[in-house]
Protein backbone atom coordinates (compact mmCIF):
# COMPACT_ATOMS: atom_id res chain seq x y z
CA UNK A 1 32.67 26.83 41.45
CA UNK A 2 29.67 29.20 40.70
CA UNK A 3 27.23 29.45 43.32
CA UNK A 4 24.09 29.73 42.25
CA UNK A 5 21.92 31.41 44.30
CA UNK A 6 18.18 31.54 44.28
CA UNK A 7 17.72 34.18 46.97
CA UNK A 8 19.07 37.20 49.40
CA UNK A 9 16.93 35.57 52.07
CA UNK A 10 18.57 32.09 50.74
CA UNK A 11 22.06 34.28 51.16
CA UNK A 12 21.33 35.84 54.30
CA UNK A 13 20.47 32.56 56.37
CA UNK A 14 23.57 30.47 54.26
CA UNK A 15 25.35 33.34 55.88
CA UNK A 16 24.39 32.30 58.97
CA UNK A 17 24.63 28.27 59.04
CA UNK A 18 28.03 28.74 57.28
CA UNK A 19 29.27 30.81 60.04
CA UNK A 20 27.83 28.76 62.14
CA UNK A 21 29.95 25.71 61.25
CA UNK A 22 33.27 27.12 61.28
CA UNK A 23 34.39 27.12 64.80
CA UNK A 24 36.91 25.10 65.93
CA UNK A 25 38.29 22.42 64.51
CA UNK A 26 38.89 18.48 65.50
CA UNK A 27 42.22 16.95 63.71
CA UNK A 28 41.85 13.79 65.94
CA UNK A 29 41.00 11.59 62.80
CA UNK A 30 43.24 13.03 60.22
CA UNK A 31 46.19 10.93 58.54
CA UNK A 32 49.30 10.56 60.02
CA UNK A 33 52.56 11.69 58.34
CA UNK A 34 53.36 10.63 54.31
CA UNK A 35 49.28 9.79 54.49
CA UNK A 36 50.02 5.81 55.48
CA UNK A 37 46.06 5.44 57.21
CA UNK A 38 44.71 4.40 54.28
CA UNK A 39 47.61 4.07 51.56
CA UNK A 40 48.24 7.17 49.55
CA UNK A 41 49.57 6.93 45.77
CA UNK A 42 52.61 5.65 45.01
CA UNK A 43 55.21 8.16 46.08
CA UNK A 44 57.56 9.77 42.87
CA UNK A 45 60.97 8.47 43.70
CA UNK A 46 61.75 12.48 43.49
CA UNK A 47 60.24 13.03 46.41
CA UNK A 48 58.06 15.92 44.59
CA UNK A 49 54.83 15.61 46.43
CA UNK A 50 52.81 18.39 46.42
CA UNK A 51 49.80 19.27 48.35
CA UNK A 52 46.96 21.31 46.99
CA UNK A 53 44.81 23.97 48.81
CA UNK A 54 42.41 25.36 47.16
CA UNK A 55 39.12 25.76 45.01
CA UNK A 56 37.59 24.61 42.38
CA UNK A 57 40.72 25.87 40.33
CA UNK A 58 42.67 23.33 42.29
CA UNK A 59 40.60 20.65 42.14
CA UNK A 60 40.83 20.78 38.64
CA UNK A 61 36.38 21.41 37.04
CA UNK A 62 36.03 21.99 33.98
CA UNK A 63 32.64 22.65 32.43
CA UNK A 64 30.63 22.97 36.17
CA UNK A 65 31.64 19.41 37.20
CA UNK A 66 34.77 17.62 38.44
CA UNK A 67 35.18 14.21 36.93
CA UNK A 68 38.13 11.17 36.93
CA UNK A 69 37.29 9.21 33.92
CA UNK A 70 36.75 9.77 30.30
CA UNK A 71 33.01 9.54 29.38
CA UNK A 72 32.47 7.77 25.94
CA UNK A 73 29.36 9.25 24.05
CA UNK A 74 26.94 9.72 22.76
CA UNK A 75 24.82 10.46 25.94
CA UNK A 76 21.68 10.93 24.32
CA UNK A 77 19.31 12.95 22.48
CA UNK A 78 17.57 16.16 23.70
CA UNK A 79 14.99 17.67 21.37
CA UNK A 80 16.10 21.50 22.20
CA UNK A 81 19.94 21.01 21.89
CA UNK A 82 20.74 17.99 19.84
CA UNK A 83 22.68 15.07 20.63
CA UNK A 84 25.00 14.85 23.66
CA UNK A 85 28.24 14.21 23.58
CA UNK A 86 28.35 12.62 20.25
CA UNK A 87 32.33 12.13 20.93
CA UNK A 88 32.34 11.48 24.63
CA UNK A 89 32.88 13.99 27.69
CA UNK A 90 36.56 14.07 28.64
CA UNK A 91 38.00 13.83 32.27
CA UNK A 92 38.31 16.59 34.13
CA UNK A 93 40.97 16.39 37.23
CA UNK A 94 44.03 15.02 35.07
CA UNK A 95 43.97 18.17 33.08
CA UNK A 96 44.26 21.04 35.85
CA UNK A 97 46.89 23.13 36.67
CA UNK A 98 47.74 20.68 39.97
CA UNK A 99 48.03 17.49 37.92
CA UNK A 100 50.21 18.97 35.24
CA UNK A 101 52.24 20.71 38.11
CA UNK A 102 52.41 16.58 39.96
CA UNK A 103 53.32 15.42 36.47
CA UNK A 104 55.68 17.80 35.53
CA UNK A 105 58.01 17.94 38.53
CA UNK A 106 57.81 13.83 38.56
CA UNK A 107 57.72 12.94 35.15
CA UNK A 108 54.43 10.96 35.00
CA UNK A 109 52.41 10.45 32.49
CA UNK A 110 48.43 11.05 32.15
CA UNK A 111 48.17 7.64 32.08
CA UNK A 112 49.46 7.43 35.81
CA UNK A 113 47.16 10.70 36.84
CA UNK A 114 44.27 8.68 35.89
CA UNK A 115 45.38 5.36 37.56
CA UNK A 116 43.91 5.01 41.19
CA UNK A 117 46.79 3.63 42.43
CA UNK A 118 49.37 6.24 41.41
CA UNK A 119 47.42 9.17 40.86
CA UNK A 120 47.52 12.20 43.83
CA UNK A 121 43.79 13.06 42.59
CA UNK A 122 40.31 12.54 44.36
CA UNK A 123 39.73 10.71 41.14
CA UNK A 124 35.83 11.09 41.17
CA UNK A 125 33.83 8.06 38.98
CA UNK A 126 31.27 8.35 36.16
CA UNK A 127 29.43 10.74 36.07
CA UNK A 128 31.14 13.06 37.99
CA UNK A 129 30.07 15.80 40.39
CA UNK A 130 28.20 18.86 40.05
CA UNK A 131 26.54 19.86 36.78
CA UNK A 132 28.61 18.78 34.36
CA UNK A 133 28.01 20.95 31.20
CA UNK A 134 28.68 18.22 27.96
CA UNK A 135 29.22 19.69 24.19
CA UNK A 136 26.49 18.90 22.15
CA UNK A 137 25.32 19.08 18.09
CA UNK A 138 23.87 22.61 18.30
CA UNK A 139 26.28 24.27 19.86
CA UNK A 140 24.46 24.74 23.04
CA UNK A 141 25.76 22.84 26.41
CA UNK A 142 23.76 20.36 27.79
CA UNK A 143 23.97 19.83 32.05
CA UNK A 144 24.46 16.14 33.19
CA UNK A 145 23.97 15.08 36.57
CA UNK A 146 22.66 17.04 39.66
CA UNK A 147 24.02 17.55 43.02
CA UNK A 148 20.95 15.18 44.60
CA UNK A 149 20.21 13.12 41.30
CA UNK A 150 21.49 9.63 40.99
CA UNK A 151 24.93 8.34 42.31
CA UNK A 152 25.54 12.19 43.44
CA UNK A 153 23.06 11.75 46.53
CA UNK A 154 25.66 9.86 47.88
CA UNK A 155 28.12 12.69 48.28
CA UNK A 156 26.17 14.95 50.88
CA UNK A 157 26.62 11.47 53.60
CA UNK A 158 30.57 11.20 55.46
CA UNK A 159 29.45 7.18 55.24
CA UNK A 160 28.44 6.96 51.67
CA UNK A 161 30.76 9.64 49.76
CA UNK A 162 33.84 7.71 49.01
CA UNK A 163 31.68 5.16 46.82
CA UNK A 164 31.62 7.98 44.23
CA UNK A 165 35.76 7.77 44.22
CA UNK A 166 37.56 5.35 41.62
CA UNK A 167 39.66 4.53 44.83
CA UNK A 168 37.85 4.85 47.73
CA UNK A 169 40.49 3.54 49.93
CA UNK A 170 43.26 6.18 48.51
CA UNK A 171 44.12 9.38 50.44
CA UNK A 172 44.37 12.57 47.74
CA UNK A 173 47.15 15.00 48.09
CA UNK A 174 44.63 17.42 46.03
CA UNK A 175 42.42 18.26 48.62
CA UNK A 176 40.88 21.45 47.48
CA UNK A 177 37.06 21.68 47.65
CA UNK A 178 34.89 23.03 44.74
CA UNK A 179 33.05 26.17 46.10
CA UNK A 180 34.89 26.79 49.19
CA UNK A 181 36.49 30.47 50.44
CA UNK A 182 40.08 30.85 52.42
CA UNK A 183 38.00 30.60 55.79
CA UNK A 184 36.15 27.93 54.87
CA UNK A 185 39.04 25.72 53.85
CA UNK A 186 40.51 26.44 57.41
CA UNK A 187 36.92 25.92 59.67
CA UNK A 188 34.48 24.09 57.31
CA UNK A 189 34.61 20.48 58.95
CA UNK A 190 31.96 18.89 56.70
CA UNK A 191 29.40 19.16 54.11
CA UNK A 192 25.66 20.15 54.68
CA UNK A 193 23.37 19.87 51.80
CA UNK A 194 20.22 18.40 52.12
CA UNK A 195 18.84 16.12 48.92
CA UNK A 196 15.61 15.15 51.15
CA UNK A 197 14.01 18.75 50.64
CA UNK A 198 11.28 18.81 48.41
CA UNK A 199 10.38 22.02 47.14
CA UNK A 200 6.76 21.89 46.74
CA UNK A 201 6.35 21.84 50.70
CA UNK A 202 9.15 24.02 51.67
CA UNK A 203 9.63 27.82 51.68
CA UNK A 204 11.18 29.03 48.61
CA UNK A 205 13.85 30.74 50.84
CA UNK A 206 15.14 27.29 52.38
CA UNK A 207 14.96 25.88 48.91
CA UNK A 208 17.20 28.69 47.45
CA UNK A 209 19.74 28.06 50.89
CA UNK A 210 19.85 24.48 50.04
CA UNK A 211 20.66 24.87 46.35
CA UNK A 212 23.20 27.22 47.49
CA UNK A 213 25.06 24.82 49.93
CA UNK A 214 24.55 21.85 47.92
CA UNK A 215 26.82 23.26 44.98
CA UNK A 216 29.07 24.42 47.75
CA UNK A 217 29.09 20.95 49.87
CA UNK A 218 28.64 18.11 47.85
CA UNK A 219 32.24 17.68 46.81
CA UNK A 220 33.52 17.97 50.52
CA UNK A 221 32.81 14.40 51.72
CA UNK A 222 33.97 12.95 48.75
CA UNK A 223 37.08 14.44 48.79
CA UNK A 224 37.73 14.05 52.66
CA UNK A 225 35.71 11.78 53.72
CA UNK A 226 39.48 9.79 54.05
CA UNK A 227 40.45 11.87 56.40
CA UNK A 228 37.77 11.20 58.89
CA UNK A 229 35.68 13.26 60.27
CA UNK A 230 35.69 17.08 61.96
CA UNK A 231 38.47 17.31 59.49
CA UNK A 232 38.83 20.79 57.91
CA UNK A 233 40.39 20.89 54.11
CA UNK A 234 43.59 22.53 55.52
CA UNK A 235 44.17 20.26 58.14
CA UNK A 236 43.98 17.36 55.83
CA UNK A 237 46.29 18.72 53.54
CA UNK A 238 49.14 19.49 56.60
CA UNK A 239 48.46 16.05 57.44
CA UNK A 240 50.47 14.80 53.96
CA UNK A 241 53.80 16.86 55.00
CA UNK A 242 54.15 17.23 51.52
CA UNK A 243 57.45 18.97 50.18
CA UNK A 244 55.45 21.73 48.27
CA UNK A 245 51.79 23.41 48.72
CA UNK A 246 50.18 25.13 46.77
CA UNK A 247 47.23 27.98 48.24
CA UNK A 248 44.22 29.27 45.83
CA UNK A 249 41.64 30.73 47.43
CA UNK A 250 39.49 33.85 47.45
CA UNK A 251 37.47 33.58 43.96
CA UNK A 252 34.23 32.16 45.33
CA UNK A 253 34.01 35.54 48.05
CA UNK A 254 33.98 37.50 44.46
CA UNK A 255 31.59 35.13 42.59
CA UNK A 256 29.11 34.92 45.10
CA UNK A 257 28.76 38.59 45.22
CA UNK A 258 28.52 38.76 41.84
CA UNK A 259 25.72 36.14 41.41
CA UNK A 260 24.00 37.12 43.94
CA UNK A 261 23.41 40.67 42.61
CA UNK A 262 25.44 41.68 45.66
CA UNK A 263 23.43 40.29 48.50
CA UNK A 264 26.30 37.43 49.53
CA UNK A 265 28.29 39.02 52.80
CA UNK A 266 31.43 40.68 51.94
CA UNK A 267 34.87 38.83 53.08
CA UNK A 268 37.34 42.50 54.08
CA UNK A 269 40.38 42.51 52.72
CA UNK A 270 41.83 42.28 56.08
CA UNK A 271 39.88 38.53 56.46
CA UNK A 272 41.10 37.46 53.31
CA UNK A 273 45.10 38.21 54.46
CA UNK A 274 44.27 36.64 57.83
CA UNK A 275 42.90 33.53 56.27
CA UNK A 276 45.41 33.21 53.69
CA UNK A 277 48.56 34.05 56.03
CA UNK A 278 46.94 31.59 58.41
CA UNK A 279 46.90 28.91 56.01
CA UNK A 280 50.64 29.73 54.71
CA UNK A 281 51.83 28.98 57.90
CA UNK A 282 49.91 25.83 58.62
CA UNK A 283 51.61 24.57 55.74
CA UNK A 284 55.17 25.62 56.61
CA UNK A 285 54.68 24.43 60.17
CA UNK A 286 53.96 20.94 58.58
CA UNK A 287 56.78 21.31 56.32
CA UNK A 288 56.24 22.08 53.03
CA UNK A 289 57.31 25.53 51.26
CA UNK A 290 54.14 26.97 49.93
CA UNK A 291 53.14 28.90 46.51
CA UNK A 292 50.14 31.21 46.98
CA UNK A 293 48.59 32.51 43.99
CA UNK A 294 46.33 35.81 43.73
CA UNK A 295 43.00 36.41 41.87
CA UNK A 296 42.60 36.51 38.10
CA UNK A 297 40.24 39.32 36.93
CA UNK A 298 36.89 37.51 37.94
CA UNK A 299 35.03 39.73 36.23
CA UNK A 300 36.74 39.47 33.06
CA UNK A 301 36.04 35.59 32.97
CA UNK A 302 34.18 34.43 29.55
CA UNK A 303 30.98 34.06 31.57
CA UNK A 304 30.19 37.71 32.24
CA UNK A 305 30.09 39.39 29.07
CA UNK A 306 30.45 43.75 29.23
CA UNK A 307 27.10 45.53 28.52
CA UNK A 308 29.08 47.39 25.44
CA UNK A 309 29.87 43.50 23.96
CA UNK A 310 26.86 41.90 24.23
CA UNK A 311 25.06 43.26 20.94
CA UNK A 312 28.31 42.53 18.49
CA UNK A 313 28.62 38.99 20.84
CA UNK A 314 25.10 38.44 19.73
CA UNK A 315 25.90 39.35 16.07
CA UNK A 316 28.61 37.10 15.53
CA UNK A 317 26.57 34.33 16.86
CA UNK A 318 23.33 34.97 15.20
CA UNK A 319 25.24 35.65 11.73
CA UNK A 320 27.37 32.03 12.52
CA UNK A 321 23.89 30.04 12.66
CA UNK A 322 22.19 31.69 9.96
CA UNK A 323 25.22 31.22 7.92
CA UNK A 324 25.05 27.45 9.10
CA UNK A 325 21.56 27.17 7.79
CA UNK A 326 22.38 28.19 4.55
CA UNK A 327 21.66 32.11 4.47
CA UNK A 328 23.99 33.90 2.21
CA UNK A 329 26.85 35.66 4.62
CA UNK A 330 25.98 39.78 3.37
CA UNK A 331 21.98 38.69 4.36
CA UNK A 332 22.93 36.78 7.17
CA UNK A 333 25.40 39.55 8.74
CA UNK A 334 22.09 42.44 8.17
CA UNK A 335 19.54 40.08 9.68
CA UNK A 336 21.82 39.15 12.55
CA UNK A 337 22.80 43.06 13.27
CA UNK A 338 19.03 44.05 12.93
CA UNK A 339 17.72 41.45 15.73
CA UNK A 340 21.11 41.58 17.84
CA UNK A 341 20.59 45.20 18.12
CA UNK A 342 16.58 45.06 18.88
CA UNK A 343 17.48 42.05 21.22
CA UNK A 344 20.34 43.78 22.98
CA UNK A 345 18.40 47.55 23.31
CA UNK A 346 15.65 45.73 24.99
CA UNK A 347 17.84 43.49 27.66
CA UNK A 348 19.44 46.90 28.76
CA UNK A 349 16.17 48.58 29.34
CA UNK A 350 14.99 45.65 30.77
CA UNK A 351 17.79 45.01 33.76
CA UNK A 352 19.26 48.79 33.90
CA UNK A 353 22.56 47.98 32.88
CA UNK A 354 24.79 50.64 32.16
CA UNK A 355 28.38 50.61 30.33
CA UNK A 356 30.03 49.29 33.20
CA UNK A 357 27.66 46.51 33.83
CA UNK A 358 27.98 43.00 32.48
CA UNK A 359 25.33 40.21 30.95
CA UNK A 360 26.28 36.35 31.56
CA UNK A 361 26.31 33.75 29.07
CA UNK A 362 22.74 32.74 31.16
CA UNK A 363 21.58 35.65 29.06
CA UNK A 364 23.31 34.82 26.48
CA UNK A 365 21.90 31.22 25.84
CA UNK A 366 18.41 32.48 26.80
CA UNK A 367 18.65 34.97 23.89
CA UNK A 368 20.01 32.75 21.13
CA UNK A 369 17.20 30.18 21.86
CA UNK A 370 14.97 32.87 21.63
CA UNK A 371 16.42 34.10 18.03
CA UNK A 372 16.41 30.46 17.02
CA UNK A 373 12.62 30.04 17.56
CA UNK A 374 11.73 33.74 16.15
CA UNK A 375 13.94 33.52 13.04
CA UNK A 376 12.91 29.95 12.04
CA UNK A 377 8.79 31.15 11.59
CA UNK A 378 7.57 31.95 8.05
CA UNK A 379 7.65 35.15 8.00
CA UNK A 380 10.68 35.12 10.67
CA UNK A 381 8.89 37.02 14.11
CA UNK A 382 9.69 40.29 15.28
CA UNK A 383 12.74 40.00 17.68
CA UNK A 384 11.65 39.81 21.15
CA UNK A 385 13.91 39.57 23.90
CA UNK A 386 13.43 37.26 27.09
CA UNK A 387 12.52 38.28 30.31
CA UNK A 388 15.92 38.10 32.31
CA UNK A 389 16.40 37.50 36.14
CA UNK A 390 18.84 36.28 38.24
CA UNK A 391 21.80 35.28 37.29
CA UNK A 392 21.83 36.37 33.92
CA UNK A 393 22.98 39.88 34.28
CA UNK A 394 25.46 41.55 37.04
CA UNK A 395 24.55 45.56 37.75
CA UNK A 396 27.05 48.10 37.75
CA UNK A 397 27.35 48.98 40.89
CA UNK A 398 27.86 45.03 41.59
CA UNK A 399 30.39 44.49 38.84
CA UNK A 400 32.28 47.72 40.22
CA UNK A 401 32.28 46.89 43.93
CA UNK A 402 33.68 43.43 42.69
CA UNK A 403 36.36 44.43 40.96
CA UNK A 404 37.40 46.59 43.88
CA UNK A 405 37.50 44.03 45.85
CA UNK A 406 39.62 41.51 43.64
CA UNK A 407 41.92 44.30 43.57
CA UNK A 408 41.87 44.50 47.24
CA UNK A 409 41.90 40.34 47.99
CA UNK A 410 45.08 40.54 46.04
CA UNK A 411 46.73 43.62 47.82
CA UNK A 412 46.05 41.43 51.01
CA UNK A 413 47.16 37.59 49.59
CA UNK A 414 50.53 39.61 48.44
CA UNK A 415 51.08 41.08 52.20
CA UNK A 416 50.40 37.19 53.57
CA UNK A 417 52.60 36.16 51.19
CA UNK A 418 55.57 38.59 51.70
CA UNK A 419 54.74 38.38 55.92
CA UNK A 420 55.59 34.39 55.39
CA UNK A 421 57.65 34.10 53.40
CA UNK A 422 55.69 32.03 50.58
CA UNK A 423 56.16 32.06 46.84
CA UNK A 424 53.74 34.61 45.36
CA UNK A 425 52.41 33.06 41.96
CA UNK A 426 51.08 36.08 39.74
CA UNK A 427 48.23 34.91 38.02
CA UNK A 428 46.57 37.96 37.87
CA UNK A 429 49.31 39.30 35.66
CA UNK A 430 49.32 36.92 33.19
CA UNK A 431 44.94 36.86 32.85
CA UNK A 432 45.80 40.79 32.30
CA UNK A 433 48.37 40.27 29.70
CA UNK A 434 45.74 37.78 27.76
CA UNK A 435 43.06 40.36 28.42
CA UNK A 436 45.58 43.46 27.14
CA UNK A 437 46.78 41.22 23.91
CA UNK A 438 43.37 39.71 23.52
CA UNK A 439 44.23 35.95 23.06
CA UNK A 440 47.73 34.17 24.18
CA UNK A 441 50.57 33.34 21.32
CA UNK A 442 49.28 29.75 21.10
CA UNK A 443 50.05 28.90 17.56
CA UNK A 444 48.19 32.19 16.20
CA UNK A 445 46.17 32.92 16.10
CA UNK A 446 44.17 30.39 16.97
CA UNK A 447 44.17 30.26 20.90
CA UNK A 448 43.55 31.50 23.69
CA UNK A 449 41.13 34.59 24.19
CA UNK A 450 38.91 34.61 26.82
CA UNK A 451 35.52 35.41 24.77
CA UNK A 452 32.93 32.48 25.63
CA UNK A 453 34.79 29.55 23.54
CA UNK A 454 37.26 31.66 23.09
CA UNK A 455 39.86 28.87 24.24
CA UNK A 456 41.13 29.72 27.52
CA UNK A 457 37.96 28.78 29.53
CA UNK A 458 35.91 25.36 29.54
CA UNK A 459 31.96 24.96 28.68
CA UNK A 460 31.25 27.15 31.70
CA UNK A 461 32.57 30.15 30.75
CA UNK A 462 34.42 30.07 34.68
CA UNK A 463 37.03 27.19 34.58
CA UNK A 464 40.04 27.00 32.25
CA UNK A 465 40.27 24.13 29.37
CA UNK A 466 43.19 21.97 29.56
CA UNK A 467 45.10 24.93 27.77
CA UNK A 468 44.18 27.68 29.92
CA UNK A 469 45.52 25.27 33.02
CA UNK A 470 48.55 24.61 31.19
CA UNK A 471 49.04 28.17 31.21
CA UNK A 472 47.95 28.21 35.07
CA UNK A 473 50.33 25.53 35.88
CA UNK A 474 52.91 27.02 33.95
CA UNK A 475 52.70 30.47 36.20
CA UNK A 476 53.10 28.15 39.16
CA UNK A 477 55.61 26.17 38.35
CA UNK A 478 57.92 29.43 37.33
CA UNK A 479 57.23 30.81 41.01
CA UNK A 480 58.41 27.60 42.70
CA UNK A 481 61.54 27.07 40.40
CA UNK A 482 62.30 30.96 41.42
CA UNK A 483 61.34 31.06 44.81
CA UNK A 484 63.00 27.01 45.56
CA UNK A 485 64.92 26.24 42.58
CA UNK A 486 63.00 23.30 42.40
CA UNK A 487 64.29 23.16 38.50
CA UNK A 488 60.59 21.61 37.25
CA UNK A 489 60.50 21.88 33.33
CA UNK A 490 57.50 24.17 31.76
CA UNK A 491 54.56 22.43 30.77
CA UNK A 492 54.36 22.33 26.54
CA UNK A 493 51.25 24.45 26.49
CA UNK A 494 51.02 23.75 22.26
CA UNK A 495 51.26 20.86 22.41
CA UNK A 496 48.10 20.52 25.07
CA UNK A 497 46.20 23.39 22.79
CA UNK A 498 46.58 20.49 19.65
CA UNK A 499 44.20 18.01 21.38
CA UNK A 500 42.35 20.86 23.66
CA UNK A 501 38.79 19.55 23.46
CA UNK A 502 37.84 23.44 24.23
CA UNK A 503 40.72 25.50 22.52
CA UNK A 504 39.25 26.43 19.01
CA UNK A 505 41.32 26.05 15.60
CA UNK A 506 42.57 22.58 16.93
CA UNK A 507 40.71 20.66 14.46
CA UNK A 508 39.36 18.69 17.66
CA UNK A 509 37.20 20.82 19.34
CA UNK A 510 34.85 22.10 16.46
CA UNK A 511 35.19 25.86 17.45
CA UNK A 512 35.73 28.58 15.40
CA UNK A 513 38.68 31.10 16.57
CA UNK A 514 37.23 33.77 18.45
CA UNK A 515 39.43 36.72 19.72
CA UNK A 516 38.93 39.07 22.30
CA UNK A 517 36.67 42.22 22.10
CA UNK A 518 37.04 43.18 25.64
């Protein structure tokens, strides 16, 4: 998950408190074998369980929050954006790549992923954790829920957390955490956000820390808490002695960087294949023959947009409202490419970007809202653009020294895996191949590229829909069958684009098809 940081200073001491927690490690209090503590879900009679180590990726967000249960709508009205969720927010976990894996090699339905009694999911209860982006009439997401608003308080205590689970008394075999990196998932032994800091009498610095943990910590306890505690996510997941395990980790060292305009520390390549080998063999010691996947292109996700796209990005959607409203398309397409261009020449003066440099759909949003307001005056205003700052932009030098690093992460996750042993799972070549072809042969051409609602990403711009972890699970499930002729059948990724709530040309999600310009 994106961590948004407020901060270097915040950075700098999360640095330090992080590192601080993430000595050794107490496994006193985690399950015994085939997870029997507490009860576990009922086990496939193929023996096919499968534990999952990993991120936010693994743990299956969609749209900045992870939620077990379908959300009927509407949710509201905001004046700015419209009604919420005039058809309901959908589920989150039962649609990642490790629930479609589970179902696929055992034949269960969705039904049984979202049943607390058979599912292998943290199933998390209304309204979900983090900040849960929901669809709304304008176009525009609208965030509901906060890390320390409502129920969600509860998740930052070990003794409260599991009253936020559909089955509290239910021990997950998809463990990973939301926000954590390959060493945390092996140290991190428990989450420390604080909801009782107030920030009218605290130092914006600690303020900026704590906003940063709590979007890193607040799915921990939830998620573990069944474990016991001093319990690190890697431990747990050894614990189950699954057959298979899957590893993910690494994005959030890349993300953090790049939201943090490059003042997050730097994991070295040479950490990252530590970690990762570390964890590989943790797993194989307890049994289970292990998939580890490498990075996508993080900086090619839909939220960070390239310098050189933003203007025609801002066209297309400036020319799709006016159009909306009514404006003939020929007068609609000159007034869009007259303000896109004054709004986009202004935005790179204003942060310094450069070609290889990259605005986010922050920006974005902020810029469309301001277009709205400007354009709907009699006479329309001159276009002005916002005033920018963090998060809403990523420099060049940033952007570059991320994507030397991805390159470098997966260098080192391929050595771990060939050292071990492990299944290597190649999702960074198939995010190129999308990239390369601009969109994925999904009845075309109507999904996937991975523009902002371009198909293969969720609300967030970050985390897949349910067809872009189809495609995920898909990659993984190939590896395993190769590496362990495990002989699991392929996920049917059209028919999961034909009721995609995020895939456009579906007829169900309301987008338009959008290819790729990258």
């Amino acid at each position: 998950m994106i961590a948004r940081v407020r901060s270097a200073a915040a950075i700098a001491t999360a640095a330090f408190l992080l590192s601080a927690c993430s000595g050794g490690t107490n496994t006193t209090n985690v399950v015994p074998p085939n997870a029997t503590l507490l009860g576990g879900p009922t086990l496939p009679a193929s023996g096919n369980t499968f534990a999952g180590i990993g991120d936010s990726l693994t743990a299956g967000v969609q749209s900045g929050g992870l939620l077990g249960v379908n959300l009927p709508g509407p949710l509201g009205v905001n004046a700015q954006v419209g009604t919420i969720a005039p058809a309901g927010v959908q589920a989150t976990q039962e649609h990642g790549f490790f629930a479609l894996l589970w179902s696929q090699a055992n034949g269960t339905s969705l039904a049984s992923l979202s049943n607390p009694a058979t599912s292998p999911l943290p199933l998390i209860g209304p309204s979900g954790l983090g900040g849960l982006l929901a669809p709304t009439t304008s176009g525009f997401p609208a965030q509901i829920g906060t890390p320390c608003a409502g129920t969600q308080a509860a998740a930052n205590q070990f003794g409260t957390a599991l009253q936020l689970r559909l089955s509290p008394g239910t021990v997950p075999y998809d463990v990973a955490i939301p926000g954590q990196t390959a060493h945390e998932a092996l140290f991190m032994t428990g989450a420390i956000g604080d909801c009782t800091i107030a920030p009218g009498n605290t130092p914006a610095a600690i303020v900026g820390l704590n906003a940063l943990v709590n979007g890193e910590s607040q799915n921990f306890w939830p998620i573990l808490a069944g474990f016991g505690s001093g319990v690190t996510q890697v431990n747990a997941a050894a614990s189950l002695h699954a057959r298979y395990a899957t590893v993910w980790l690494g994005s959030n060292d890349l993300l953090k960087i790049a939201f943090s305009g490059g003042a997050a520390p730097v994991t070295s390549p040479q950490s990252m294949h530590d970690d990762i080998k570390a964890i590989v063999q943790k797993m194989q010691a307890s049994g289970s023959k292990v998939a580890v996947a490498n990075l996508v292109e993080v900086m090619g996700a839909a939220v960070f947009i390239p310098q050189p796209a933003y203007q025609p990005t801002l066209q297309a959607y400036i020319t799709a409202v006016l159009v909306q409203k009514g404006v003939p398309a020929a007068t609609a397409a000159a007034i869009a490419t007259q303000y896109s261009t004054a709004y986009a020449t202004q935005e790179t003066t204003q942060t310094g970007l450069g070609s290889n440099g990259y605005f986010t759909i922050n920006a974005l949003f902020a810029t469309l809202a301001a277009a709205s307001a400007q354009l709907g005056t009699t006479p329309p205003s001159a276009p002005v653009a916002p005033t920018l700052g963090a998060g809403t932009f990523v420099s060049d030098a940033v952007a570059t020294e991320v994507k030397q690093l991805n390159t470098a992460y997966n260098a080192a996750i391929a050595t771990a895996a060939s050292e071990t042993g492990a299944a290597l799972v190649d999702e960074h070549a198939v995010f190129v191949a999308i990239q390369t072809a601009g969109g994925v042969p999904v009845n075309p051409p109507k999904c996937c590229s991975l523009v902002y609602r371009g198909g293969f990403f969720s609300l967030d711009g970050v985390h897949p829909s349910n067809t872009g972890y189809a495609l995920i699970a898909n990659t993984f499930i190939d590896a395993i069958n190769a590496a362990y002729g495990a002989g699991i059948p392929d996920v049917n990724v059209a028919s999961v684009y034909a009721t995609d709530p995020y895939a456009p040309g579906n007829g169900v999600s309301g987008f338009d098809v959008l290819r790729s310009t990258r």
